[in-house]
C-alpha atoms as a PDB file:
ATOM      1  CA  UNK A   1      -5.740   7.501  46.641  1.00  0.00           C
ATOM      2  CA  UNK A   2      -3.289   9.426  48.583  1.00  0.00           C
ATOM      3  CA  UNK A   3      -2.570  13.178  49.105  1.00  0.00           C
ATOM      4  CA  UNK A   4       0.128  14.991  47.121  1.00  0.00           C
ATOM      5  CA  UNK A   5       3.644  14.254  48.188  1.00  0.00           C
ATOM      6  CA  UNK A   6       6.636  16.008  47.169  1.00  0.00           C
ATOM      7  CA  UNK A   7       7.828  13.619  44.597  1.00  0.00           C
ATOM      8  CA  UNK A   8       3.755  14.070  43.299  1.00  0.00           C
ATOM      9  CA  UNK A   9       4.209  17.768  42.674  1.00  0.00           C
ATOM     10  CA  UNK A  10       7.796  17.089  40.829  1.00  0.00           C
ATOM     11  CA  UNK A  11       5.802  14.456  38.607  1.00  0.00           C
ATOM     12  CA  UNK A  12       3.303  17.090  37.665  1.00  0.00           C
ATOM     13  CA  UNK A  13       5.305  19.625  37.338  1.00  0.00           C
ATOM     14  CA  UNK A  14       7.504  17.953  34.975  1.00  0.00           C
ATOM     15  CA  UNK A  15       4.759  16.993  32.839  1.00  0.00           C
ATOM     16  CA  UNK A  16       3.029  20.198  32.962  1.00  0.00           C
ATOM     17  CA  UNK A  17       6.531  21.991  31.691  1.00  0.00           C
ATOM     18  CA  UNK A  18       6.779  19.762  28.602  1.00  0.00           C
ATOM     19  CA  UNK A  19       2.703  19.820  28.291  1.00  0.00           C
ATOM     20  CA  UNK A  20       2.297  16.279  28.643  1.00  0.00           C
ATOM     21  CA  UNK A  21      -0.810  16.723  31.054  1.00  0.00           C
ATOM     22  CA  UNK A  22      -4.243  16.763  30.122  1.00  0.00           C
ATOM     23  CA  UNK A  23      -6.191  19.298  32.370  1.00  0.00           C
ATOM     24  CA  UNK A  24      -9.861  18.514  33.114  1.00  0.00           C
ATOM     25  CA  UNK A  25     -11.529  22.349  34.124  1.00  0.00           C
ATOM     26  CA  UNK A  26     -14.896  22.494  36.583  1.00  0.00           C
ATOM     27  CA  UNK A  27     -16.768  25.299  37.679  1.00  0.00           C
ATOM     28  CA  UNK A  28     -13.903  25.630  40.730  1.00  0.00           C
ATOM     29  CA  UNK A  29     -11.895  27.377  38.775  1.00  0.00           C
ATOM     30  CA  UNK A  30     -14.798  29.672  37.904  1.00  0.00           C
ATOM     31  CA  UNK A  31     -15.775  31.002  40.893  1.00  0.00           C
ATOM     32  CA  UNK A  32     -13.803  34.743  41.322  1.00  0.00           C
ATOM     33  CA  UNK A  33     -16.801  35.701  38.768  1.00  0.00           C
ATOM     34  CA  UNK A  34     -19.054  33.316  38.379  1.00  0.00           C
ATOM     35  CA  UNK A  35     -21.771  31.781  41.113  1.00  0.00           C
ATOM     36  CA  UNK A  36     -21.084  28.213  42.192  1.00  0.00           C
ATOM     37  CA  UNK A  37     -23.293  25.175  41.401  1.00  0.00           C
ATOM     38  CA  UNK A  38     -24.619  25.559  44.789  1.00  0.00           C
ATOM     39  CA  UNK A  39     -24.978  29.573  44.486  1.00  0.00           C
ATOM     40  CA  UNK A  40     -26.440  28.646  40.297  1.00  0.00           C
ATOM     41  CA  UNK A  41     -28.954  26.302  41.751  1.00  0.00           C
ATOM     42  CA  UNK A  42     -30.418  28.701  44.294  1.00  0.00           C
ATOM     43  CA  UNK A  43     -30.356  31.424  42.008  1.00  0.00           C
ATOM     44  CA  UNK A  44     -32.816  29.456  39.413  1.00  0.00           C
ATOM     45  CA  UNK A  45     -34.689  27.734  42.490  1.00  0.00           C
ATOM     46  CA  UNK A  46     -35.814  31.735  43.204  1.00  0.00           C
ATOM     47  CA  UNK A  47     -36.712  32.356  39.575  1.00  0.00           C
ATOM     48  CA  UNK A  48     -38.686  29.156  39.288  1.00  0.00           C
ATOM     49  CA  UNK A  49     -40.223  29.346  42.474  1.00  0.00           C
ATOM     50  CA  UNK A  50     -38.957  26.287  43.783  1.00  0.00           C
ATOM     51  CA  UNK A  51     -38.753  26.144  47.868  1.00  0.00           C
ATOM     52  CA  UNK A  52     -38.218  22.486  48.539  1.00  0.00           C
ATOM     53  CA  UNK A  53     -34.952  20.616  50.365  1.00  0.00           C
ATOM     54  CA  UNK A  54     -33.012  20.181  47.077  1.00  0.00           C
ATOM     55  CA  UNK A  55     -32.908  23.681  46.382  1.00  0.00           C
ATOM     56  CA  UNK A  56     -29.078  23.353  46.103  1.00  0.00           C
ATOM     57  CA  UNK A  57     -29.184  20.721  43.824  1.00  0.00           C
ATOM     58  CA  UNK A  58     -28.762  22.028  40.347  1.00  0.00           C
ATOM     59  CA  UNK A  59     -29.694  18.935  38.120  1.00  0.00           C
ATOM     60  CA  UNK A  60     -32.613  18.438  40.635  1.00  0.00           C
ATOM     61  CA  UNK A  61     -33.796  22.038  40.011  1.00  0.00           C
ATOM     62  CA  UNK A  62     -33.173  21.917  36.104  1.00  0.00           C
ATOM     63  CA  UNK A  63     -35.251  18.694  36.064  1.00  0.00           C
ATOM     64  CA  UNK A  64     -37.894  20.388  38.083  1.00  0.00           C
ATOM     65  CA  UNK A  65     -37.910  23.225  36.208  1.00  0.00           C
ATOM     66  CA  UNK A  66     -38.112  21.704  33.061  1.00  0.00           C
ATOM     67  CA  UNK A  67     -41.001  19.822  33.658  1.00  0.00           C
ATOM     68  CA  UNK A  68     -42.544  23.136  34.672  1.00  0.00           C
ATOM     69  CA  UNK A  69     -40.956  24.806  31.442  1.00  0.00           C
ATOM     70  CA  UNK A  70     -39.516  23.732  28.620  1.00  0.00           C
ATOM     71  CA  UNK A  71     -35.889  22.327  29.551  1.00  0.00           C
ATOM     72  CA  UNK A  72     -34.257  24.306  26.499  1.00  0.00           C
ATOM     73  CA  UNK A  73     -36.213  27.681  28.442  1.00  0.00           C
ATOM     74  CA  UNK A  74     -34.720  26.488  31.633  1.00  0.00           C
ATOM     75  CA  UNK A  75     -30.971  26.487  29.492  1.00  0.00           C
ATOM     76  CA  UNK A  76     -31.270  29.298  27.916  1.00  0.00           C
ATOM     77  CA  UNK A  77     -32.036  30.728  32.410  1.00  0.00           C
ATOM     78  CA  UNK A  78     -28.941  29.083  32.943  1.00  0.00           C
ATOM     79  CA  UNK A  79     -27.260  31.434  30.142  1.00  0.00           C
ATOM     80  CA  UNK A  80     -28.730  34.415  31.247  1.00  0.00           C
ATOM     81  CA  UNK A  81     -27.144  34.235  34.682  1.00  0.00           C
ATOM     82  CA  UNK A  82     -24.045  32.982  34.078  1.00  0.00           C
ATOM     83  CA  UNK A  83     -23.377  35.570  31.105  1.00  0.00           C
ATOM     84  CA  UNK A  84     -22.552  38.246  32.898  1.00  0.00           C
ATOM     85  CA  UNK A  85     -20.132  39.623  30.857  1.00  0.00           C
ATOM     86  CA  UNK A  86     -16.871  39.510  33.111  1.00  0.00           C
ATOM     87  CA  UNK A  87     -13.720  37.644  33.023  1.00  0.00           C
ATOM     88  CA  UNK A  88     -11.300  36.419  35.717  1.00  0.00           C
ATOM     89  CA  UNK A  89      -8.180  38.410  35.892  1.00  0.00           C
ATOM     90  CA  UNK A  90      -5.688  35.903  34.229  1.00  0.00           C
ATOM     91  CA  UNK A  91      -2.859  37.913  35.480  1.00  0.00           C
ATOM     92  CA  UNK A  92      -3.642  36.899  39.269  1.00  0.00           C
ATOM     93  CA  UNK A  93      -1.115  34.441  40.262  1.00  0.00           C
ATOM     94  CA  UNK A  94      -3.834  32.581  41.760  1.00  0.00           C
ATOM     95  CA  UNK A  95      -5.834  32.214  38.865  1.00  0.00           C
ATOM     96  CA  UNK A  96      -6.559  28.612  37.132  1.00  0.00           C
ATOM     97  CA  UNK A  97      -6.789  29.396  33.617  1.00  0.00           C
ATOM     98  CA  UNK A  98      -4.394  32.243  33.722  1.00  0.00           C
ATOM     99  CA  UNK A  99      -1.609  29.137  35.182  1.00  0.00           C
ATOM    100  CA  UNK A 100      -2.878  26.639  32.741  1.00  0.00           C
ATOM    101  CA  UNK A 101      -3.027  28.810  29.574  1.00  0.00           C
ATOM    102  CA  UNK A 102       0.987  28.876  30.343  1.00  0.00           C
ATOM    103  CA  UNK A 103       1.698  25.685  29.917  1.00  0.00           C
ATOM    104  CA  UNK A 104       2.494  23.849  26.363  1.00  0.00           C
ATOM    105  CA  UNK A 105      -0.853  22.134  26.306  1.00  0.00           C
ATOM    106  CA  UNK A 106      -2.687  21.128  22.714  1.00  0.00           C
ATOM    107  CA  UNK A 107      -5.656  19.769  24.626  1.00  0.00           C
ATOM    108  CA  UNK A 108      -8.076  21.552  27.248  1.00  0.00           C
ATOM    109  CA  UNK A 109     -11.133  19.527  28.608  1.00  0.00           C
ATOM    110  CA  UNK A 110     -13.985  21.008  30.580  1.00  0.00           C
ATOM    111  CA  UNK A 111     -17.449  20.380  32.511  1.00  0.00           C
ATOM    112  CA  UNK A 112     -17.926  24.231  32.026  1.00  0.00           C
ATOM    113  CA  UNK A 113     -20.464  26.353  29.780  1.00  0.00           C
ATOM    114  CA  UNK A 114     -18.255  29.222  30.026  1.00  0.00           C
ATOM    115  CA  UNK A 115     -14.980  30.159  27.403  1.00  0.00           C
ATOM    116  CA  UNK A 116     -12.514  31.145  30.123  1.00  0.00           C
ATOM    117  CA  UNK A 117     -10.041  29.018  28.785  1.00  0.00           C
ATOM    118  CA  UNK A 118     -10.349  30.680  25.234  1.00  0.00           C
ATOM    119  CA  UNK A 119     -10.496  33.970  26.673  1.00  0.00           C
ATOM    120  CA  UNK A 120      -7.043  33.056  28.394  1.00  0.00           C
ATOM    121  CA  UNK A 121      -5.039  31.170  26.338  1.00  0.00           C
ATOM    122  CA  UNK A 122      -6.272  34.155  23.718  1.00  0.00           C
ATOM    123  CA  UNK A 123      -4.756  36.292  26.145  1.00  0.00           C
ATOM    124  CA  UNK A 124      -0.995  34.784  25.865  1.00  0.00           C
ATOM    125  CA  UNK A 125      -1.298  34.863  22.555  1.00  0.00           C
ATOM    126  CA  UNK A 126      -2.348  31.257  21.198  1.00  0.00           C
ATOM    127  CA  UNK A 127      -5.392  30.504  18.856  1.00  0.00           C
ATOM    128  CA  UNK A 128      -7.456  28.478  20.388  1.00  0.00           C
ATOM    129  CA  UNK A 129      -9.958  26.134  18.993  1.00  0.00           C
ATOM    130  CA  UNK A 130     -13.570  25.573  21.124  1.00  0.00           C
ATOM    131  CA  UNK A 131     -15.735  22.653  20.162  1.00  0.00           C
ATOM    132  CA  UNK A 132     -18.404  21.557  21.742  1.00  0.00           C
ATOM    133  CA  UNK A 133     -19.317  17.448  22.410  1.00  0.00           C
ATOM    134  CA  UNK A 134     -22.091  16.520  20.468  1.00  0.00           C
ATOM    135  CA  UNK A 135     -23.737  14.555  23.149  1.00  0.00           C
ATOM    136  CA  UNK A 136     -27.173  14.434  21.470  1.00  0.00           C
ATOM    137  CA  UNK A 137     -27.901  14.784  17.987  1.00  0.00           C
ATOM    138  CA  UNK A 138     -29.722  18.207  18.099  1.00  0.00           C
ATOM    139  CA  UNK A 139     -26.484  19.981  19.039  1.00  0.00           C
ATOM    140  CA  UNK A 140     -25.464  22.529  16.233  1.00  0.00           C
ATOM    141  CA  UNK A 141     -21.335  21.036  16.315  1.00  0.00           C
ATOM    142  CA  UNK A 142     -20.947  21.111  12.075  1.00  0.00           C
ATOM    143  CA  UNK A 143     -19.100  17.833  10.857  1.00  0.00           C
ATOM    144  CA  UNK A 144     -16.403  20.175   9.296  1.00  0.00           C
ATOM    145  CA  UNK A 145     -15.337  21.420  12.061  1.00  0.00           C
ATOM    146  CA  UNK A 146     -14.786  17.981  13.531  1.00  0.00           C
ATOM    147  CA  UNK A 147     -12.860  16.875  10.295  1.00  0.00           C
ATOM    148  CA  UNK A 148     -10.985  20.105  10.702  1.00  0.00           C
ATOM    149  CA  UNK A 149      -6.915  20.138  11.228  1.00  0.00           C
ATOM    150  CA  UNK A 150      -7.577  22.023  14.764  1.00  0.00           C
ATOM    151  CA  UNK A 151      -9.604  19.218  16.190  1.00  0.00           C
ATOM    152  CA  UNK A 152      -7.728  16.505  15.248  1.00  0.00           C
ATOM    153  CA  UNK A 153      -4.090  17.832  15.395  1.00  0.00           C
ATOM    154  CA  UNK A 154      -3.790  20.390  18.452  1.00  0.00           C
ATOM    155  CA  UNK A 155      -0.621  21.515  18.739  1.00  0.00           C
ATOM    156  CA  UNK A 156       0.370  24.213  21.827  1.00  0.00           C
ATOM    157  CA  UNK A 157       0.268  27.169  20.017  1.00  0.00           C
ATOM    158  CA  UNK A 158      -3.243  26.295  18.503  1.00  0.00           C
ATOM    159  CA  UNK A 159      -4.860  24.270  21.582  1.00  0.00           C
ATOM    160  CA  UNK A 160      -8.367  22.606  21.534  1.00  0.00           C
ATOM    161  CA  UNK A 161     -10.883  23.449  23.981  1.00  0.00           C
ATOM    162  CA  UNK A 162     -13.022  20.756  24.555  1.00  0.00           C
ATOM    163  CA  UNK A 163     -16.437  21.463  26.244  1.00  0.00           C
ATOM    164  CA  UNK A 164     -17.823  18.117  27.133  1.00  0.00           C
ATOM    165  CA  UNK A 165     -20.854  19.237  29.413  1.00  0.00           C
ATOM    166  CA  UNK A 166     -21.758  22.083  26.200  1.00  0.00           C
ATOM    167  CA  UNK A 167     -21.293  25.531  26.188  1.00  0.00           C
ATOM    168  CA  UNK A 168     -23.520  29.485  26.801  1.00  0.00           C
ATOM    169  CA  UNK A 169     -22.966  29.779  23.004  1.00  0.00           C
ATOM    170  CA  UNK A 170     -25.371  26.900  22.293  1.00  0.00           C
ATOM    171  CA  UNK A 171     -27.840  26.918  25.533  1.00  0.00           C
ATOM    172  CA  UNK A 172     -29.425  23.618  24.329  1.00  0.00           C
ATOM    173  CA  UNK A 173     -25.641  22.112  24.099  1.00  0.00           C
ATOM    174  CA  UNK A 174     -25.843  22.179  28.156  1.00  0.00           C
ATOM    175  CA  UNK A 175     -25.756  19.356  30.405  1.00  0.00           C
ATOM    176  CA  UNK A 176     -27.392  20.317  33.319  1.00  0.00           C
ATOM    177  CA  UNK A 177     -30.987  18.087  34.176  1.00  0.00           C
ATOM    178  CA  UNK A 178     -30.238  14.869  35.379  1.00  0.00           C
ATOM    179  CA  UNK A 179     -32.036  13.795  32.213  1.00  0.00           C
ATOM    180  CA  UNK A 180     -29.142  15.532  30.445  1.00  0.00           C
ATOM    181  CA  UNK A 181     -26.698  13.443  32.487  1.00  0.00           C
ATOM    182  CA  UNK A 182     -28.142  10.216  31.635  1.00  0.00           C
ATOM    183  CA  UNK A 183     -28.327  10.523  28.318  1.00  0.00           C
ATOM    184  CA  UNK A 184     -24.842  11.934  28.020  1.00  0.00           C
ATOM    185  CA  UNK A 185     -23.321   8.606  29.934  1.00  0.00           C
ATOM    186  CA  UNK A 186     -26.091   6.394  27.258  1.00  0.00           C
ATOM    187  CA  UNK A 187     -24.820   7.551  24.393  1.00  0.00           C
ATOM    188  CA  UNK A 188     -21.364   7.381  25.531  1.00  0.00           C
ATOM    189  CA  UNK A 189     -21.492   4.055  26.196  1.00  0.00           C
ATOM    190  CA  UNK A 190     -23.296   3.408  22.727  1.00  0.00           C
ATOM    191  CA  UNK A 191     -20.649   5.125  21.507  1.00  0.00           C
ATOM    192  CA  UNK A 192     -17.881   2.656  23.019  1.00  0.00           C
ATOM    193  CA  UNK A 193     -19.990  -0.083  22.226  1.00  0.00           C
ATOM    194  CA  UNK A 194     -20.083   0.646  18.718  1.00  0.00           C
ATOM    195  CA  UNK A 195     -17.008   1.925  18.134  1.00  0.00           C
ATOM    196  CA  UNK A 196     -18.141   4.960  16.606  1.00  0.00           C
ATOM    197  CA  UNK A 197     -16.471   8.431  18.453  1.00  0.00           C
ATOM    198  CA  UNK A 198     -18.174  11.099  17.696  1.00  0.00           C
ATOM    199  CA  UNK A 199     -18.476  12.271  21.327  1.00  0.00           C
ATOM    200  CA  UNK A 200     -14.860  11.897  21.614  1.00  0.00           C
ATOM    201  CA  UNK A 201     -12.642  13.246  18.635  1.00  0.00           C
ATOM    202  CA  UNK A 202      -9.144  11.062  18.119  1.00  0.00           C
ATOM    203  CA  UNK A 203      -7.435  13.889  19.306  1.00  0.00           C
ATOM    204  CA  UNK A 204      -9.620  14.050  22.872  1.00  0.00           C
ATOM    205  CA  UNK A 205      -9.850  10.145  22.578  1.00  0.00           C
ATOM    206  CA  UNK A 206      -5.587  10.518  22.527  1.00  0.00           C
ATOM    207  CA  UNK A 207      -5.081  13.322  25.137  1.00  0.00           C
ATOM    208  CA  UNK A 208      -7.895  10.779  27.676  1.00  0.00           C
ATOM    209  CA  UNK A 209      -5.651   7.567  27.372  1.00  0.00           C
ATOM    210  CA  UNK A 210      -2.177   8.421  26.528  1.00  0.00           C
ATOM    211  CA  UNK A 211      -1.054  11.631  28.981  1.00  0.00           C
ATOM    212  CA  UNK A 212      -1.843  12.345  32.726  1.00  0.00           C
ATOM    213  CA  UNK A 213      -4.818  13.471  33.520  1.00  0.00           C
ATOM    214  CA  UNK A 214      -4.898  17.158  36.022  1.00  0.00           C
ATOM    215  CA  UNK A 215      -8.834  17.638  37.424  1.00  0.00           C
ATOM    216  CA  UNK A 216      -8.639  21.268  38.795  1.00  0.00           C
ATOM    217  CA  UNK A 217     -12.278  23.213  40.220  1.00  0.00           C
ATOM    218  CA  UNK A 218     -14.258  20.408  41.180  1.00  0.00           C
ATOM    219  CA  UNK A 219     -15.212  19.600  44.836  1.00  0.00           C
ATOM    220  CA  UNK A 220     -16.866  16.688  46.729  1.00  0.00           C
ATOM    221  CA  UNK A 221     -20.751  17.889  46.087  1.00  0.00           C
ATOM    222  CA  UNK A 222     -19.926  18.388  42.076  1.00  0.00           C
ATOM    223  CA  UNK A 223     -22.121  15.707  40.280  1.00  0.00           C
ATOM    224  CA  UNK A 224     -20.062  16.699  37.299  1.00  0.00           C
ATOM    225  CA  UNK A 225     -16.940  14.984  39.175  1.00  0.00           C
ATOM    226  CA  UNK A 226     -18.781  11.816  40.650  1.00  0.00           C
ATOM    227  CA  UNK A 227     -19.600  10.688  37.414  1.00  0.00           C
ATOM    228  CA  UNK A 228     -17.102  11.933  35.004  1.00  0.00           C
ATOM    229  CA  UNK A 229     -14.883   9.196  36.305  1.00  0.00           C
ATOM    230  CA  UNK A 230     -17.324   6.429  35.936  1.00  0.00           C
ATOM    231  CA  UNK A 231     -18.063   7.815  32.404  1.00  0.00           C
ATOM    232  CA  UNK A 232     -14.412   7.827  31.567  1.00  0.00           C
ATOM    233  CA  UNK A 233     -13.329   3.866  33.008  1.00  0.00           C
ATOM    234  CA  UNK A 234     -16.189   3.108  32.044  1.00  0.00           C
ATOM    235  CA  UNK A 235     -16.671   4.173  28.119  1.00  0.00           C
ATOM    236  CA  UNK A 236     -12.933   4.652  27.094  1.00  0.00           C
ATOM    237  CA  UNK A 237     -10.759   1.616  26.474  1.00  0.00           C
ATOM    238  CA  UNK A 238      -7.444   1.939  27.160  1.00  0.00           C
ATOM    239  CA  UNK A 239      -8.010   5.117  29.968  1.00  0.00           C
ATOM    240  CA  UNK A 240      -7.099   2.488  32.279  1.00  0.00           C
ATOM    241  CA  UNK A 241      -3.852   2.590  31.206  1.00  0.00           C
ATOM    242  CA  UNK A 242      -3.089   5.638  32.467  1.00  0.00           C
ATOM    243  CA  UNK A 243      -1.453   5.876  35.976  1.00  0.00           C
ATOM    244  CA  UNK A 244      -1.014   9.105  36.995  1.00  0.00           C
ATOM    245  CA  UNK A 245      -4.173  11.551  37.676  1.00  0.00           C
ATOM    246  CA  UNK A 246      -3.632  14.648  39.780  1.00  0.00           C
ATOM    247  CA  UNK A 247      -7.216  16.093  41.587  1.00  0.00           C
ATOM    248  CA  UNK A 248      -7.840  19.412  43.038  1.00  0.00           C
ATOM    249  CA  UNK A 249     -10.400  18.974  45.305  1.00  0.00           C
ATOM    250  CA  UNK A 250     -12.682  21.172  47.510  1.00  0.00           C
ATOM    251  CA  UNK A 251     -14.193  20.719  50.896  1.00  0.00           C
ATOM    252  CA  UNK A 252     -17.577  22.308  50.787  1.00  0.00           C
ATOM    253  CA  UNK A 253     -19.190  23.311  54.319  1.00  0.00           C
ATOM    254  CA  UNK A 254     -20.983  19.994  55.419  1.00  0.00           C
ATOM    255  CA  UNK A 255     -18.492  17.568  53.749  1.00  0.00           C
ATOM    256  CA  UNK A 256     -17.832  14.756  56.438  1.00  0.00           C
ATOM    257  CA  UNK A 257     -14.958  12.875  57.233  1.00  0.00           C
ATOM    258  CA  UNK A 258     -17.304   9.735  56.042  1.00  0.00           C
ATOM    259  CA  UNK A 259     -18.238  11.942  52.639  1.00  0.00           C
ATOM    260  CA  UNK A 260     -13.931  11.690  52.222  1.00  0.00           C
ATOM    261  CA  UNK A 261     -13.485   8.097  52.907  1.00  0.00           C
ATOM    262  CA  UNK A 262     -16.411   7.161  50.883  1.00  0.00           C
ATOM    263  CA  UNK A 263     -14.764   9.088  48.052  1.00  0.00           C
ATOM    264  CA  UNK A 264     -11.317   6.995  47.935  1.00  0.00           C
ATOM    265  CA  UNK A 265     -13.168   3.726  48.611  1.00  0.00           C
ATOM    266  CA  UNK A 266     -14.830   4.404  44.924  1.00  0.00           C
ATOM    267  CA  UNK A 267     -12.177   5.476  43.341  1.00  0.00           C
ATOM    268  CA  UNK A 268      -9.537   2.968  45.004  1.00  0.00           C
ATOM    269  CA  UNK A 269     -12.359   0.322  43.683  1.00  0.00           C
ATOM    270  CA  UNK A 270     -13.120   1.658  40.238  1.00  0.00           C
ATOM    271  CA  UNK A 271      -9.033   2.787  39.758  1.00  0.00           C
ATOM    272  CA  UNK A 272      -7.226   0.058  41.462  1.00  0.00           C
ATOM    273  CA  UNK A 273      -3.721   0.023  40.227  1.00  0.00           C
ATOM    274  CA  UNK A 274      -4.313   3.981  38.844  1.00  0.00           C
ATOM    275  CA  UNK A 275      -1.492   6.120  40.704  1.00  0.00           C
ATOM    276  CA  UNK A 276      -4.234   9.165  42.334  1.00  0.00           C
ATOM    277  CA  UNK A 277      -3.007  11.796  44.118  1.00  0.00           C
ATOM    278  CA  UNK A 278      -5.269  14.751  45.330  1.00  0.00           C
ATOM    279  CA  UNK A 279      -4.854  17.939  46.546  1.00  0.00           C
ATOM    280  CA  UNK A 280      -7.450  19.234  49.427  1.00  0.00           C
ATOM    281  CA  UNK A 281      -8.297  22.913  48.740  1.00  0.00           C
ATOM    282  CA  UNK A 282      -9.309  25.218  46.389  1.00  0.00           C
ATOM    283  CA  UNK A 283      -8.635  25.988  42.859  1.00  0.00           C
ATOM    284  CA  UNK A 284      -6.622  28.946  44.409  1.00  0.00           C
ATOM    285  CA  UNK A 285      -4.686  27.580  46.606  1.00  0.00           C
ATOM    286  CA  UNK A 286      -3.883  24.878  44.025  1.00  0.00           C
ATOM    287  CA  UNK A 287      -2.445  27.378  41.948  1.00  0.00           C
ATOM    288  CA  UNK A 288      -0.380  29.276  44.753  1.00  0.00           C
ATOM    289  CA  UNK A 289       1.223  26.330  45.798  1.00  0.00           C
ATOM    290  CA  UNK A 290       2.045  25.108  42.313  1.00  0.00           C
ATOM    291  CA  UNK A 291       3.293  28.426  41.256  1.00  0.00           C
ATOM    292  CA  UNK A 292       5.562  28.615  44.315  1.00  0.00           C
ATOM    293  CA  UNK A 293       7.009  25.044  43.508  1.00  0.00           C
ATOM    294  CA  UNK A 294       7.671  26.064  40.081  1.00  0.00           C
ATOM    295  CA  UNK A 295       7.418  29.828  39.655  1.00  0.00           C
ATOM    296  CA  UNK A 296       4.959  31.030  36.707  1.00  0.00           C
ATOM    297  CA  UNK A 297       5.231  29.274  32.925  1.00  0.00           C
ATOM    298  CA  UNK A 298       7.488  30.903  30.310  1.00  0.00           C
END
């Protein structure tokens, strides 16, 4: 796992140009409007009443909370803060979705409950498509619109939005508890093992092991990133195939050096032979420095 080089950002940008990049979106890229997991975990902590050490520990709290309350109540918490009714400005230079939404890209995969991505590929004029993963089998995602042309044939014009981790529209769609994390990798890898993808439409399935993968918004502390590469290697034949992954990644306050190399040691272990290049900083920054080695997306 090195850092980006010159000859990195030509590779992505190249790719990105001729949208053959799959972009994975975390709660980074969120964060002009909405609170951080950190900020989201104390914020429900308060409301629960919870005042232990792992107040900043949002799958900790959920659990905790949802053995209080019901874990759908706790969910439907979770929606009620994070619907606040804003948007990021998309026209900010600086902005993830805003950059992304640019780009010729049929497929769009995020860990985040929000529709950002909608809301900005909307706003360049495309029609996109949002679907949530039906992780469990109580999660309202109607086989039609599965079986449906804009699932399994994206195109750039008509992109699919992917939510993986669920979405506010469907509170009990979210994957938040670390109950909800387990069973989301189980019946992944019962999925894999059985060879039936539901989880994973063709057209996901295709955009995971055939293009580049581009993780912008996630930082060292995100659970959602620690284990969304296990799930992938993991649960998708053939992902291993694919060289080239791009990373955005944040140093929170308290990250250590050792926090770093611990980081590439797993993923040098898990991705040996994988060509990983990251990028140390923000979602922000990210986007100021790709824009300036490319200039903004016609």
């Amino acid at each position: 796992m090195d850092e980006m080089q010159e000859h990195d950002w030509e590779r992505l940008t190249y790719q990105l140009k001729r949208g053959r990049c799959t972009p994975f979106v975390g709660a980074g890229a969120s964060v002009s409007v909405l609170p951080s997991g950190g900020a989201l975990s104390h914020k429900l902590a308060e409301i629960l009443g919870y005042t232990g050490k792992y107040a900043d520990d949002l799958p900790y709290v959920a659990q905790w909370g949802g053995i209080k309350h019901d874990l759908v109540h706790i969910k439907e918490m979770v929606r009620d803060i994070l619907d606040v009714g804003l948007a990021p400005d998309f026209s900010n230079p600086e902005e993830p979705h805003g950059l992304l939404a640019g780009f010729p890209l049929p497929v769009f995969v995020t860990t985040n409950f929000d529709d950002f991505i909608a809301q900005s590929l909307l706003a360049v004029g495309k029609s996109p498509t949002s679907v949530i993963c039906p992780w469990k089998s109580d999660i309202t995602t109607e086989e039609n619109v599965l079986a449906s042309e804009a699932v399994w044939k994206p195109e750039p014009l008509a992109p699919l939005v992917y939510h993986l981790h669920g979405a506010l529209t469907d509170p009990a769609s979210l994957v938040i508890a670390h109950d909800d994390y387990h069973e989301f990798t189980r019946n992944l890898a019962v999925e894999s093992a059985t060879g039936q993808r539901k989880m994973l439409p063709p057209s996901v399935l295709k955009a995971l092991t055939r293009e580049p993968l581009l993780f912008v918004g996630y930082s060292l502390q995100d659970i959602s990133f620690r284990m969304l590469f296990q799930e992938l290697i993991k649960s998708i034949p053939g992902i291993s195939q694919r060289k080239h992954v791009s990373i955005q990644l944040e140093r929170v306050t308290g990250d250590e050096d050792r926090d770093v190399e611990d980081l590439k040691l797993q993923l040098d272990s898990y991705y040996r032979g994988w060509k990983i290049t990251v990028f140390w900083g923000g979602a922000a920054a990210f986007c100021a420095e790709l824009r300036a080695r490319m200039g903004a997306p016609s």
